[in-house]
C-alpha atoms as a PDB file:
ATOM      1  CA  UNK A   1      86.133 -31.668  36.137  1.00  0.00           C
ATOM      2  CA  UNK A   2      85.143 -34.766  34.423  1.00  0.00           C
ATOM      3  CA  UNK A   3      87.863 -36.110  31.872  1.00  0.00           C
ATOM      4  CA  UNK A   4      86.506 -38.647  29.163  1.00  0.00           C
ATOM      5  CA  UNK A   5      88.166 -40.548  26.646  1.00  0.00           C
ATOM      6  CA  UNK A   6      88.492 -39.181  22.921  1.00  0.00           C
ATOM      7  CA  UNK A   7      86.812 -41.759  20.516  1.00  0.00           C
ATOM      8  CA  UNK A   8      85.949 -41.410  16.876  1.00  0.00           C
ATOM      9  CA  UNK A   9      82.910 -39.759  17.956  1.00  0.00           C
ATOM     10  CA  UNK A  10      83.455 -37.504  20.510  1.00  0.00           C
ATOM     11  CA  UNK A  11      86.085 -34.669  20.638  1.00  0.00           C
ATOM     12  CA  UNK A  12      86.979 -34.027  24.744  1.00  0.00           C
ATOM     13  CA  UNK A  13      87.556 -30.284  25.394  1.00  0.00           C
ATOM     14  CA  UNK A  14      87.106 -30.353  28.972  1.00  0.00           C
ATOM     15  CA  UNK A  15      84.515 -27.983  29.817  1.00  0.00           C
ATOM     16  CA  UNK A  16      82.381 -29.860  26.540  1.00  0.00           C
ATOM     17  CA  UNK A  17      82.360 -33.472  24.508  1.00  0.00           C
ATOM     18  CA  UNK A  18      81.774 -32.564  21.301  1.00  0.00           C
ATOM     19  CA  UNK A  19      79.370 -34.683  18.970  1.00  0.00           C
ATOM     20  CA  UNK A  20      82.071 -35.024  15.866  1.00  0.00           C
ATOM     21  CA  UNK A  21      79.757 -37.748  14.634  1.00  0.00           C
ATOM     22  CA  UNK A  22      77.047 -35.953  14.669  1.00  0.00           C
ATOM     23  CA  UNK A  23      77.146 -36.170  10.601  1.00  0.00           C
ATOM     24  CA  UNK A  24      77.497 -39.587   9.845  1.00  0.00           C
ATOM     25  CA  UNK A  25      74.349 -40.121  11.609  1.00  0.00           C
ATOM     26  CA  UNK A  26      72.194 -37.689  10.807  1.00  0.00           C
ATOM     27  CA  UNK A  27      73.859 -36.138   7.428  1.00  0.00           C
ATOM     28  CA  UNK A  28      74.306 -32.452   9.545  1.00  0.00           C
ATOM     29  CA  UNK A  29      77.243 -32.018  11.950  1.00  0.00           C
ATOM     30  CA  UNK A  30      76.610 -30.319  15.488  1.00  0.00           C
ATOM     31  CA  UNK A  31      75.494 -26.760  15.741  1.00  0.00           C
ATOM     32  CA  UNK A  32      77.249 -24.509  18.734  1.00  0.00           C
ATOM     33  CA  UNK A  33      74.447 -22.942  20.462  1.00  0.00           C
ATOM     34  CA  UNK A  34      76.072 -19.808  21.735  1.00  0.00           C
ATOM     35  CA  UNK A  35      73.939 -18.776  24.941  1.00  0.00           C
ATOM     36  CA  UNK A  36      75.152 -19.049  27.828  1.00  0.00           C
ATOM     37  CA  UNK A  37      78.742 -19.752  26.660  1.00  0.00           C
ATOM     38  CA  UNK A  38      82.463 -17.670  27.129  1.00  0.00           C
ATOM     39  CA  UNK A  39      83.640 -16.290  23.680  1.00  0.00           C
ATOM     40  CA  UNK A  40      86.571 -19.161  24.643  1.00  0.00           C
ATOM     41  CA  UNK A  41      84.033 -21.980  24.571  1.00  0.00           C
ATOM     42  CA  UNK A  42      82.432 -20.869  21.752  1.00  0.00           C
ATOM     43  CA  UNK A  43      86.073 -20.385  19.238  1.00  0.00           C
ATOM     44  CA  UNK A  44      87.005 -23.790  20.707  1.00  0.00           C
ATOM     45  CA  UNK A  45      83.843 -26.055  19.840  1.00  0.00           C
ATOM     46  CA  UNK A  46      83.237 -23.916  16.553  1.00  0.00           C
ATOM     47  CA  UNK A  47      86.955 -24.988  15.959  1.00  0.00           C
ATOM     48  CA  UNK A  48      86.833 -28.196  17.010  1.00  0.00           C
ATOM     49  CA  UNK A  49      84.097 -28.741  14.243  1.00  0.00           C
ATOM     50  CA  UNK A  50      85.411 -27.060  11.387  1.00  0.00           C
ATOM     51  CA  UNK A  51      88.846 -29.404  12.086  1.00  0.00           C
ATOM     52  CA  UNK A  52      86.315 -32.535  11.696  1.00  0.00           C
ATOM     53  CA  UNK A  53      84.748 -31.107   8.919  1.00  0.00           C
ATOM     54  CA  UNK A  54      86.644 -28.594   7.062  1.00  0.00           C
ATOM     55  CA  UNK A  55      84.886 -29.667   3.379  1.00  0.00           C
ATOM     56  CA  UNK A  56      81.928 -27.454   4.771  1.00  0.00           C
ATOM     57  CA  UNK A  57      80.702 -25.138   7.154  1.00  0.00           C
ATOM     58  CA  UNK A  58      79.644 -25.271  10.494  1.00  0.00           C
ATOM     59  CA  UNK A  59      77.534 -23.098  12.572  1.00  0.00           C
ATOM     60  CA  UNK A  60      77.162 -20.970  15.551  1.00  0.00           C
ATOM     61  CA  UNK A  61      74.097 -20.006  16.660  1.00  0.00           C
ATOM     62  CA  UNK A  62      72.964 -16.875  19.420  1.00  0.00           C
ATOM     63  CA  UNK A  63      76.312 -15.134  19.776  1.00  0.00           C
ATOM     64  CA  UNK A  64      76.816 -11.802  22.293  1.00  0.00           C
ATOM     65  CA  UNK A  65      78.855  -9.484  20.771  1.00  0.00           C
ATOM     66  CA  UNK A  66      81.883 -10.702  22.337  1.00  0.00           C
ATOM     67  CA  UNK A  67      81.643 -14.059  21.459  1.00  0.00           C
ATOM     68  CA  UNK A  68      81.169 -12.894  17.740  1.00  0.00           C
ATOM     69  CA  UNK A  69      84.215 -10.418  17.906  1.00  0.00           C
ATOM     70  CA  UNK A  70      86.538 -13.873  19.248  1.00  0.00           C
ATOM     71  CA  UNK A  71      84.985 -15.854  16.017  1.00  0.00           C
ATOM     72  CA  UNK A  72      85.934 -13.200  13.637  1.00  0.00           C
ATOM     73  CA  UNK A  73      89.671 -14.591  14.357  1.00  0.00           C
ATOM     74  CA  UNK A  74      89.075 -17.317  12.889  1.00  0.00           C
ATOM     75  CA  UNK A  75      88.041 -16.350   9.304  1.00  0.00           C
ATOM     76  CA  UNK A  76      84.194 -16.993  10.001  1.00  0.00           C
ATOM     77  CA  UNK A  77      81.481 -15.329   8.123  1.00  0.00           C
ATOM     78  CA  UNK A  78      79.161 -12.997  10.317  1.00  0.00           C
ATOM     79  CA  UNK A  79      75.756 -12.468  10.042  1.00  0.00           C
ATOM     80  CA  UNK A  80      75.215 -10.001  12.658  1.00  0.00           C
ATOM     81  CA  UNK A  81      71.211  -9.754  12.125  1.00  0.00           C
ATOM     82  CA  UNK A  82      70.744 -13.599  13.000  1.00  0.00           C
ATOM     83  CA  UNK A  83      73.464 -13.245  15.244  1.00  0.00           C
ATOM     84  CA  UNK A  84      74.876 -16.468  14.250  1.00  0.00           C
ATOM     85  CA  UNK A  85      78.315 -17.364  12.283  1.00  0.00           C
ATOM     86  CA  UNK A  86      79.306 -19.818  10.147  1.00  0.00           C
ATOM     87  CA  UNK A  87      83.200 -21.338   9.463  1.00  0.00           C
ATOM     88  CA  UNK A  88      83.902 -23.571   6.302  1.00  0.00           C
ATOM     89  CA  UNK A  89      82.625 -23.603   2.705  1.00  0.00           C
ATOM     90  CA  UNK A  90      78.434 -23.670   2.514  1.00  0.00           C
ATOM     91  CA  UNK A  91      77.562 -27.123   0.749  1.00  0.00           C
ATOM     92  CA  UNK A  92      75.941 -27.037  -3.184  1.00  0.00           C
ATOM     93  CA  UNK A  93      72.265 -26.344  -2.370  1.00  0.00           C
ATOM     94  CA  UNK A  94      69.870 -29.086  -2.869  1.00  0.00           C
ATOM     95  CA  UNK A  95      65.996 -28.272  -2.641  1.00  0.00           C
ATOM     96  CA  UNK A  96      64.418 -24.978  -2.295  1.00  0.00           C
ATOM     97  CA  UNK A  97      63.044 -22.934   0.782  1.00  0.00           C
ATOM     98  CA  UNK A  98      61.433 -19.780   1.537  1.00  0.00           C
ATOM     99  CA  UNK A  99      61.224 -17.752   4.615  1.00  0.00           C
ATOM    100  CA  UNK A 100      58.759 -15.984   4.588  1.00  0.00           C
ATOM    101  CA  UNK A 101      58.844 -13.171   7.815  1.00  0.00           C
ATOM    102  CA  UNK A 102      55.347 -10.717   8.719  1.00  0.00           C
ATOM    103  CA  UNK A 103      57.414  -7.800   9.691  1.00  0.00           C
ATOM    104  CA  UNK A 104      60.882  -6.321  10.293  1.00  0.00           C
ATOM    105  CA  UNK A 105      60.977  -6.995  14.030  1.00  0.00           C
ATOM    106  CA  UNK A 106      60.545 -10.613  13.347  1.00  0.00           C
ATOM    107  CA  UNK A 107      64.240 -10.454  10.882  1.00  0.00           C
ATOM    108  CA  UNK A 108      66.473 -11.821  13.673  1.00  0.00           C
ATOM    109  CA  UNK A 109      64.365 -14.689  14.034  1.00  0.00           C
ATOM    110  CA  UNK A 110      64.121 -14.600  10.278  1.00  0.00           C
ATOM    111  CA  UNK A 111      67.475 -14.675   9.494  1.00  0.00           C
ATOM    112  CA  UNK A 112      68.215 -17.353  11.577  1.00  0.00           C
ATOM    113  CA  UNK A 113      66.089 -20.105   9.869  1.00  0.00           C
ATOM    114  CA  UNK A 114      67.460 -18.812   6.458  1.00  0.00           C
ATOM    115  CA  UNK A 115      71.326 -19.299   7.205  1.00  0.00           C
ATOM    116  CA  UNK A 116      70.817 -22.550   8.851  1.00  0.00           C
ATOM    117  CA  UNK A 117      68.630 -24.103   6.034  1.00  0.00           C
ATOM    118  CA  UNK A 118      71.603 -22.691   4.208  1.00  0.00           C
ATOM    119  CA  UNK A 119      74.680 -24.345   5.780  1.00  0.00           C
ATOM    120  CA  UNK A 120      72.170 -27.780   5.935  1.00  0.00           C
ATOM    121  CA  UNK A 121      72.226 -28.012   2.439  1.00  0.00           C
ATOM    122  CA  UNK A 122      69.304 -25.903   0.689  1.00  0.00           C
ATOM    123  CA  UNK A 123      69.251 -22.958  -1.215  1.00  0.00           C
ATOM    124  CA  UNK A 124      66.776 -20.083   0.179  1.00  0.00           C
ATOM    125  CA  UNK A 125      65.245 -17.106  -0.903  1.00  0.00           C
ATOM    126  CA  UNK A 126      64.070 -14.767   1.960  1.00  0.00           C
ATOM    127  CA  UNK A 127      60.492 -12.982   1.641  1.00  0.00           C
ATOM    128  CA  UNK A 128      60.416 -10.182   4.096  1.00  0.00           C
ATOM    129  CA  UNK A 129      57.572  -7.879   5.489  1.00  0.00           C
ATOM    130  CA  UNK A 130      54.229  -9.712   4.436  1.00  0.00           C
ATOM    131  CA  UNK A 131      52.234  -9.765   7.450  1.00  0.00           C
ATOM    132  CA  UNK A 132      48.748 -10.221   7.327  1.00  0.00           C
ATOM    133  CA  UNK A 133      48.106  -6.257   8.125  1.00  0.00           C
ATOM    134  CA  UNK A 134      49.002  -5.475   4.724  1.00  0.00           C
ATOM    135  CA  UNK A 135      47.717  -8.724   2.916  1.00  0.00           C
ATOM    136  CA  UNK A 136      48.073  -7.535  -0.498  1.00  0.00           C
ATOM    137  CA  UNK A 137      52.230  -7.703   0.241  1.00  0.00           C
ATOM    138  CA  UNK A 138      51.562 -11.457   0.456  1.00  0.00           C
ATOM    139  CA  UNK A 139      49.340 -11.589  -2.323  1.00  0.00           C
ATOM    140  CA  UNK A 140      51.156 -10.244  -4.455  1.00  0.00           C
ATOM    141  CA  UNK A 141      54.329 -12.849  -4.162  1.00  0.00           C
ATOM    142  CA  UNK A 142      51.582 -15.886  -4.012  1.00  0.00           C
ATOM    143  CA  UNK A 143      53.118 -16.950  -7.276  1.00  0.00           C
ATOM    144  CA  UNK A 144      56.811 -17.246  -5.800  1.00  0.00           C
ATOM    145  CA  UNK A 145      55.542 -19.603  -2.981  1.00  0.00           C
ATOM    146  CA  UNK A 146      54.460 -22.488  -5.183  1.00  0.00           C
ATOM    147  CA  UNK A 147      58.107 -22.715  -6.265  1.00  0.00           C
ATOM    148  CA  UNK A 148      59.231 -23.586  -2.438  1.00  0.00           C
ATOM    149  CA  UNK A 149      60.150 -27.327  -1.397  1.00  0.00           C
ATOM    150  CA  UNK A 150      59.058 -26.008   1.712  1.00  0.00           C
ATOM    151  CA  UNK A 151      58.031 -23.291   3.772  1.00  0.00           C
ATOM    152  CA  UNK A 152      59.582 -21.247   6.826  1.00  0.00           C
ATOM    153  CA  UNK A 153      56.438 -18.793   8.141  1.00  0.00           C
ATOM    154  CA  UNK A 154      57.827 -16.382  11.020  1.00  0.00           C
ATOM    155  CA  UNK A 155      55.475 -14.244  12.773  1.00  0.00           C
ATOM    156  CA  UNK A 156      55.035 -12.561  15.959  1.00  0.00           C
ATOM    157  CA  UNK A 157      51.849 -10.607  17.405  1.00  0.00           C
ATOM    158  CA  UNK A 158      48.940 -13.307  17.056  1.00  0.00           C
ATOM    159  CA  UNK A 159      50.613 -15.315  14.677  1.00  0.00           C
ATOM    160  CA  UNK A 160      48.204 -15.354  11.973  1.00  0.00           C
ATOM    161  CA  UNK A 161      50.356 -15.423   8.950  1.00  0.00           C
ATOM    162  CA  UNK A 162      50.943 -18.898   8.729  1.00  0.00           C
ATOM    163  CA  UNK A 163      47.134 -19.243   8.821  1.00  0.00           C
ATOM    164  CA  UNK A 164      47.162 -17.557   6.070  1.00  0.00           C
ATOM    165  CA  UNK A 165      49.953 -18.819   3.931  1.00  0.00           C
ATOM    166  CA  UNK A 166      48.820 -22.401   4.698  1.00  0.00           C
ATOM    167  CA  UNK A 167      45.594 -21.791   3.266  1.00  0.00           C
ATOM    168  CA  UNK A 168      46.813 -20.296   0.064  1.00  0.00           C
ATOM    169  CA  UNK A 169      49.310 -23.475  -0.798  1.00  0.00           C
ATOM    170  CA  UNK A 170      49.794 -27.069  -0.286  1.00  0.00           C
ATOM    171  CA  UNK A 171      53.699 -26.056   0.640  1.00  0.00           C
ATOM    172  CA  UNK A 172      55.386 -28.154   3.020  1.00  0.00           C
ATOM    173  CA  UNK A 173      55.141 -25.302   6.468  1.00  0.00           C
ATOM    174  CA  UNK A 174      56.805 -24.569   9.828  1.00  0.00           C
ATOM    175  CA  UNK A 175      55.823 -21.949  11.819  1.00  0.00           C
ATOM    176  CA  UNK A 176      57.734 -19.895  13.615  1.00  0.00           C
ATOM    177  CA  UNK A 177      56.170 -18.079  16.870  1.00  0.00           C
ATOM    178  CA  UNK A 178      58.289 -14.976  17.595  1.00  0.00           C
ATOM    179  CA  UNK A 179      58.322 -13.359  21.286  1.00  0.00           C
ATOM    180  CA  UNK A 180      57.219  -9.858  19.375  1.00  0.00           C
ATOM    181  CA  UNK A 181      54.179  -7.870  20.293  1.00  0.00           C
ATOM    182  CA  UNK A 182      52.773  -6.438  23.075  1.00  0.00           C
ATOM    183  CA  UNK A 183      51.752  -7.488  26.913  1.00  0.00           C
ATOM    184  CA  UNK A 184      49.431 -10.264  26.100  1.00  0.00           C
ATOM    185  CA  UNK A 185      51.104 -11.658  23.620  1.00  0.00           C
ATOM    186  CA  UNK A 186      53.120 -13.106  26.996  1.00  0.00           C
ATOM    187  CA  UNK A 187      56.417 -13.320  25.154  1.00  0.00           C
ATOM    188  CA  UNK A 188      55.215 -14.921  22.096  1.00  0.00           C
ATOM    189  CA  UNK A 189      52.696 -17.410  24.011  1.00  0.00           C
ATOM    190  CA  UNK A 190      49.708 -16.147  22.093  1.00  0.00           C
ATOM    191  CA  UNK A 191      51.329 -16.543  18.776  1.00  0.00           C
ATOM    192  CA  UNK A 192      52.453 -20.123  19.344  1.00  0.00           C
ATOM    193  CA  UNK A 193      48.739 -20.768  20.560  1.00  0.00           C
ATOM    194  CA  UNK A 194      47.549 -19.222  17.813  1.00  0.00           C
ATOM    195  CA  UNK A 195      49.873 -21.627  15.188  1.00  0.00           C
ATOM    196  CA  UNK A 196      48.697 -24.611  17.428  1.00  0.00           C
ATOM    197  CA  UNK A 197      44.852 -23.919  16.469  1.00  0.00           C
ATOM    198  CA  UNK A 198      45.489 -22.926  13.363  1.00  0.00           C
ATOM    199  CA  UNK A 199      42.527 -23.788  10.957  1.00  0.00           C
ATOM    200  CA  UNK A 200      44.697 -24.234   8.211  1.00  0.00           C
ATOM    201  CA  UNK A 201      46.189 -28.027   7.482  1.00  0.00           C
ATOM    202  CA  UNK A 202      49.664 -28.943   7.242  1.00  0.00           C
ATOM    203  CA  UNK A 203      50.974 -26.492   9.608  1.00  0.00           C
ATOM    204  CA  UNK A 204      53.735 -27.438  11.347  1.00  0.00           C
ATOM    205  CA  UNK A 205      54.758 -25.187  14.822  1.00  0.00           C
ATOM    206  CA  UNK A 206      58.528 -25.077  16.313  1.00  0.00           C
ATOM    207  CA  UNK A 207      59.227 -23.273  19.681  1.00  0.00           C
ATOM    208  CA  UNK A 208      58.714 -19.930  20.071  1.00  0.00           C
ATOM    209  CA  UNK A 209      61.824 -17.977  18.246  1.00  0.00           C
ATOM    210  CA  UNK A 210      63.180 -20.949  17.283  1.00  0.00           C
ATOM    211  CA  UNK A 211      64.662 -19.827  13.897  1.00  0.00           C
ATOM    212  CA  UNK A 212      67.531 -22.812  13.470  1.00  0.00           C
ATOM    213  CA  UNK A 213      65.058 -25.649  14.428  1.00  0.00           C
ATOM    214  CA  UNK A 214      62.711 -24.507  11.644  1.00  0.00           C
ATOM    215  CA  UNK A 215      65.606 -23.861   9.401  1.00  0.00           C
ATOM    216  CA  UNK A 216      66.962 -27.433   9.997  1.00  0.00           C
ATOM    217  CA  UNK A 217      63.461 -29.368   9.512  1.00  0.00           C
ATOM    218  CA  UNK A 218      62.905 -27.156   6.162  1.00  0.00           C
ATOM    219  CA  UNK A 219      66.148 -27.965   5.027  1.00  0.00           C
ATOM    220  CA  UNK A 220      66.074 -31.345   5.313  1.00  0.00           C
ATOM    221  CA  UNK A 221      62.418 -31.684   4.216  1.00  0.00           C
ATOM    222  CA  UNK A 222      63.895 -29.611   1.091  1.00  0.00           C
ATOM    223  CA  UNK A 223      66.672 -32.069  -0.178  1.00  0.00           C
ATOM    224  CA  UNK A 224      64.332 -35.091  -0.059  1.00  0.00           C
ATOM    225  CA  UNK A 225      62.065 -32.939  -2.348  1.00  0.00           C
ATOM    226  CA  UNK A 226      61.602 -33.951  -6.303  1.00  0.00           C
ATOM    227  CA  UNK A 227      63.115 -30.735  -8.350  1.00  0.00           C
ATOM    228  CA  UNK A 228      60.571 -27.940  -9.243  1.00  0.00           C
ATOM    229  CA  UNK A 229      60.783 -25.688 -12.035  1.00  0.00           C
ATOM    230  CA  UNK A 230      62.647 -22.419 -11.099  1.00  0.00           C
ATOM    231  CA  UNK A 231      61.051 -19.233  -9.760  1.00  0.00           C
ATOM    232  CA  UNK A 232      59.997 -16.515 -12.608  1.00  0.00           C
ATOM    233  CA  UNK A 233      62.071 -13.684 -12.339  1.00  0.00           C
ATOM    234  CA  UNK A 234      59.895 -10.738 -10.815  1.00  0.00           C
ATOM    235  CA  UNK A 235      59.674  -7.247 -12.099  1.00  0.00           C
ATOM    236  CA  UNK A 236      58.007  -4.530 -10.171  1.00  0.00           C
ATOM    237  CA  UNK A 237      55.377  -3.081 -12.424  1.00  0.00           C
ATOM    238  CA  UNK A 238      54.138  -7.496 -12.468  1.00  0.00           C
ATOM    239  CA  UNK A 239      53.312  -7.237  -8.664  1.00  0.00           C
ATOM    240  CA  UNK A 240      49.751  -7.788  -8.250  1.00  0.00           C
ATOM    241  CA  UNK A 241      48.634  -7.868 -11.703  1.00  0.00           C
ATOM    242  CA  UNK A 242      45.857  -9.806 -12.858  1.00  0.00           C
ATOM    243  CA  UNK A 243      46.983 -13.023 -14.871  1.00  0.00           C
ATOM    244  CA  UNK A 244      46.268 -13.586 -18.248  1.00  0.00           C
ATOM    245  CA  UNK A 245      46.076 -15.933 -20.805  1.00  0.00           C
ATOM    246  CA  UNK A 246      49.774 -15.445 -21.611  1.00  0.00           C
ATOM    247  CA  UNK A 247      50.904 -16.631 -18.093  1.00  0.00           C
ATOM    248  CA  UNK A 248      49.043 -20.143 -18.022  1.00  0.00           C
ATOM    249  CA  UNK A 249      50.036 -22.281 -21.814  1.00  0.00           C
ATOM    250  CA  UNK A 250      46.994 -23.728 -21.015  1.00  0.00           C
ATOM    251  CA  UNK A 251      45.029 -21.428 -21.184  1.00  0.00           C
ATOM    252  CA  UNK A 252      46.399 -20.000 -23.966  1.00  0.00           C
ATOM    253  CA  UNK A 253      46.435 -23.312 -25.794  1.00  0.00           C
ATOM    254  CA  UNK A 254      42.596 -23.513 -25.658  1.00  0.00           C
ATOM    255  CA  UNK A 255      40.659 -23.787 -28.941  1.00  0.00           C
ATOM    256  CA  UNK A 256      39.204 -20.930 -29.544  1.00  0.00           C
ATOM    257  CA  UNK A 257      35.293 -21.150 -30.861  1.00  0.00           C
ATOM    258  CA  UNK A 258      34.805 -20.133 -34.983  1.00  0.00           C
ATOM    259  CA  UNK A 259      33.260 -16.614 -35.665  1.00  0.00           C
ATOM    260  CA  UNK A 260      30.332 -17.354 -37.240  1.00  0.00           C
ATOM    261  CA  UNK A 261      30.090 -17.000 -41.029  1.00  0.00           C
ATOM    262  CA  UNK A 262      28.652 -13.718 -42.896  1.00  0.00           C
ATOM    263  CA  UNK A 263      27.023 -14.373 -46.081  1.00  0.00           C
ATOM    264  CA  UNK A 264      28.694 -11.861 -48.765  1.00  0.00           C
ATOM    265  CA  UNK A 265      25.796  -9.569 -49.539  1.00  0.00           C
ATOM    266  CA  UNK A 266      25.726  -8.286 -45.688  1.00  0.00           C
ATOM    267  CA  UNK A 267      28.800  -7.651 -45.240  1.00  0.00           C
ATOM    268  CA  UNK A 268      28.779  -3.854 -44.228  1.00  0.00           C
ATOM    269  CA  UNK A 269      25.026  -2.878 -44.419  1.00  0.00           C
ATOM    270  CA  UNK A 270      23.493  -1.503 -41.521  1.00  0.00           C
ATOM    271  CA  UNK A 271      21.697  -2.495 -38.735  1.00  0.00           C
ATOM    272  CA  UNK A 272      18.167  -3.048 -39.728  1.00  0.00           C
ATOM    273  CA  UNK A 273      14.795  -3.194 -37.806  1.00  0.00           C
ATOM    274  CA  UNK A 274      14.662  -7.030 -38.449  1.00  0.00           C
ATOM    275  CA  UNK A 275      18.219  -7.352 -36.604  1.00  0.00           C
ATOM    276  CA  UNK A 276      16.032  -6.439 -33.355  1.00  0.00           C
ATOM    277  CA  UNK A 277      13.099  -8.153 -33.038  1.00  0.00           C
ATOM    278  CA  UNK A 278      11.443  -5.927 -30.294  1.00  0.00           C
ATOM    279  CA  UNK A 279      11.681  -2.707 -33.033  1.00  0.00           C
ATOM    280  CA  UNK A 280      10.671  -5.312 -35.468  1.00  0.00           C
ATOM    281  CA  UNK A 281       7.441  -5.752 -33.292  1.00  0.00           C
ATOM    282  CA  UNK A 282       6.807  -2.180 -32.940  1.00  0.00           C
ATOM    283  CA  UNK A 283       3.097  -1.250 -35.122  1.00  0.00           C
ATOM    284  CA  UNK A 284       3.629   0.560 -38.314  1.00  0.00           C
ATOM    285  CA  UNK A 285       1.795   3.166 -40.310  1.00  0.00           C
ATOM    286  CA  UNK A 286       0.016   1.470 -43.738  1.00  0.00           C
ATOM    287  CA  UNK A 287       1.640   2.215 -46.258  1.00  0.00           C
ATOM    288  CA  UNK A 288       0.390   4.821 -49.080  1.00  0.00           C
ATOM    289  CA  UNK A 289      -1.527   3.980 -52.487  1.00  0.00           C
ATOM    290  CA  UNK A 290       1.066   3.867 -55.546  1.00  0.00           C
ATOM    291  CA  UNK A 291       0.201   5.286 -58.972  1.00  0.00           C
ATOM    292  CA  UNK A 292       1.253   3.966 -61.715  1.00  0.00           C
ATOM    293  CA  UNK A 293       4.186   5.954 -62.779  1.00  0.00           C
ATOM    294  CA  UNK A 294       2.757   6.765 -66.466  1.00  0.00           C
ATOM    295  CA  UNK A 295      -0.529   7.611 -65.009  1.00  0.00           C
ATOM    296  CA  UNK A 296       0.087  11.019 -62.923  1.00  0.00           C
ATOM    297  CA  UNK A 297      -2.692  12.300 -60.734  1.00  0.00           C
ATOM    298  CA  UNK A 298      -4.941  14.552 -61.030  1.00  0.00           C
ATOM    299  CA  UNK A 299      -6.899  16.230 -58.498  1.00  0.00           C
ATOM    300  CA  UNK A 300     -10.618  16.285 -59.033  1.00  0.00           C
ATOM    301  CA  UNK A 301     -12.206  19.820 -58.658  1.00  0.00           C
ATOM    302  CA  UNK A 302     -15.999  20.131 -58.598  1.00  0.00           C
ATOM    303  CA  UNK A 303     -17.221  21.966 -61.405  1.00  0.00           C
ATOM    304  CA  UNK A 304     -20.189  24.454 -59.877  1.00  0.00           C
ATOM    305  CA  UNK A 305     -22.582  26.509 -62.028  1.00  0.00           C
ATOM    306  CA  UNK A 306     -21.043  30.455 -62.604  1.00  0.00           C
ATOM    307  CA  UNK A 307     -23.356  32.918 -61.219  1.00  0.00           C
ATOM    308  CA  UNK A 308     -23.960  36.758 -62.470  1.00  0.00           C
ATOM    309  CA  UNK A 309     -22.594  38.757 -60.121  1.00  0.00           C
ATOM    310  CA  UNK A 310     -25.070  41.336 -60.338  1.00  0.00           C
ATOM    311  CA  UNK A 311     -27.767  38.898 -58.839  1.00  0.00           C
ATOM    312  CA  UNK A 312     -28.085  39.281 -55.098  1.00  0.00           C
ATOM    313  CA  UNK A 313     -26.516  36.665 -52.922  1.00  0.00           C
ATOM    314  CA  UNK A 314     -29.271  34.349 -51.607  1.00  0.00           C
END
């Protein structure tokens, strides 16, 4: 076995050389990717870390369940969905991201990207089960995407949400292929394939389930973002309700045209024929002679001659 000298930027361990420097270069100290190593190997580097940087929290990424069970001694926090760990204070979030997942089978992937844009400095709010099968899910949280520094789209099958979701904003996006779906999806080929093409600009692709490289490029992309007004708290019966005036001040704000003014004596009557001109067109009967009032008429009856009755009718 190889023995190297410790320096300021490398811790030895033996069986590892540890990038303790990692930080001061690139602002985020080493990650332990977890595959592939002994529960030992793991607890060492993970501890190793933390000793460099015990002011906040370092990670561990694709742990078996034995490695996570040898972690757990030290005082780390589990998250046994992402299968990851983390040991050491998270740092005061700077920036805003949202991962944003098409369906439950993509969550380990999912919660991946979310706890390492987390312990990278970014505060993150997880939106879960919107796949394009269902698009009225996503339409219905449009509203909460706009309030992202940037996005985190995971999706397995064809990989069409982030299609989607990059045609509806002008978010900041990395996809996420996952290896979900069936034989000719080839292990998430077909979804990466389909991000690659996608028709919608701005889309950004990472390997295929590659949760903490998305959630480290989202992070980081995050805390060099200019603040944005907090996300509006949501209430159930709100979800896909038409807006109104009341939700945009503009719109609201807009001068609104005068009613147009009545002249006194019409206030109240009733709709004559000169309010519609086609009844107003219609022919009408003439009107009937007047008499004058102190004149009253009198029907003419012809006066004829009285005959005897006794004479025989002619």
């Amino acid at each position: 076995m190889a023995v190297h000298e410790n320096d300021d930027r490398t811790a030895d361990l033996g069986f590892a050389r540890v990038d303790v420097d990692r930080a001061g270069r690139t602002g985020d100290p080493e990650v332990v990717y977890g595959a592939g190593k002994t529960p030992e190997q793991v607890v060492a580097i993970l501890g190793t870390l933390h000793s460099r940087h015990p002011d906040r929290a370092v990670l561990a990424t694709r742990l078996s369940d034995e490695a996570m069970h040898a972690v757990a001694g030290l005082d780390a926090d589990l998250d046994r969905v992402a299968r990851a760990a983390t040991l050491g204070p998270l740092p005061a979030p700077r920036g805003r991201v949202a991962v944003i997942s098409a369906g439950t089978s993509d969550a380990p992937v999912a919660a991946e990207a979310a706890l390492t844009a987390r312990v990278h400095g970014a505060e993150v709010e997880e939106i879960r089960d919107v796949g394009v099968a269902g698009l009225h899910r996503l339409l219905a949280v449009r509203d909460r995407l706009e309030h992202a520094d940037c996005l985190v789209v995971v999706a397995g099958m064809e990989g069409a949400l982030p299609s989607v979701v990059g045609g509806l904003t002008g978010v900041p996006l990395v996809a996420v292929p996952t290896s979900v779906g069936y034989g000719a999806s080839f292990g998430g080929l077909a979804a990466l394939l389909g991000m690659l093409n996608s028709c919608a600009p701005g889309v950004s692709v990472v390997n295929i389930d590659n949760g903490y490289g998305a959630g480290v490029f989202a992070a980081r992309v995050a805390r060099s973002a200019r603040p944005k007004p907090p996300a509006p708290e949501e209430h159930p019966h709100d979800l896909g309700r038409a807006a109104s005036a009341a939700d945009d001040p503009a719109r609201s704000a807009r001068p609104k045209p005068p009613a147009p003014e009545e002249p006194p004596h019409d206030v109240g009557r009733a709709a004559s024929a000169t309010d519609d001109p086609a009844r107003s067109a219609r022919p009408r009967p003439p009107a009937p002679e007047e008499h004058p009032p102190d004149q009253p008429v009198v029907e003419e009856v012809a006066q004829q001659p009285s005959r005897d009755p006794r004479e025989p009718t002619p």
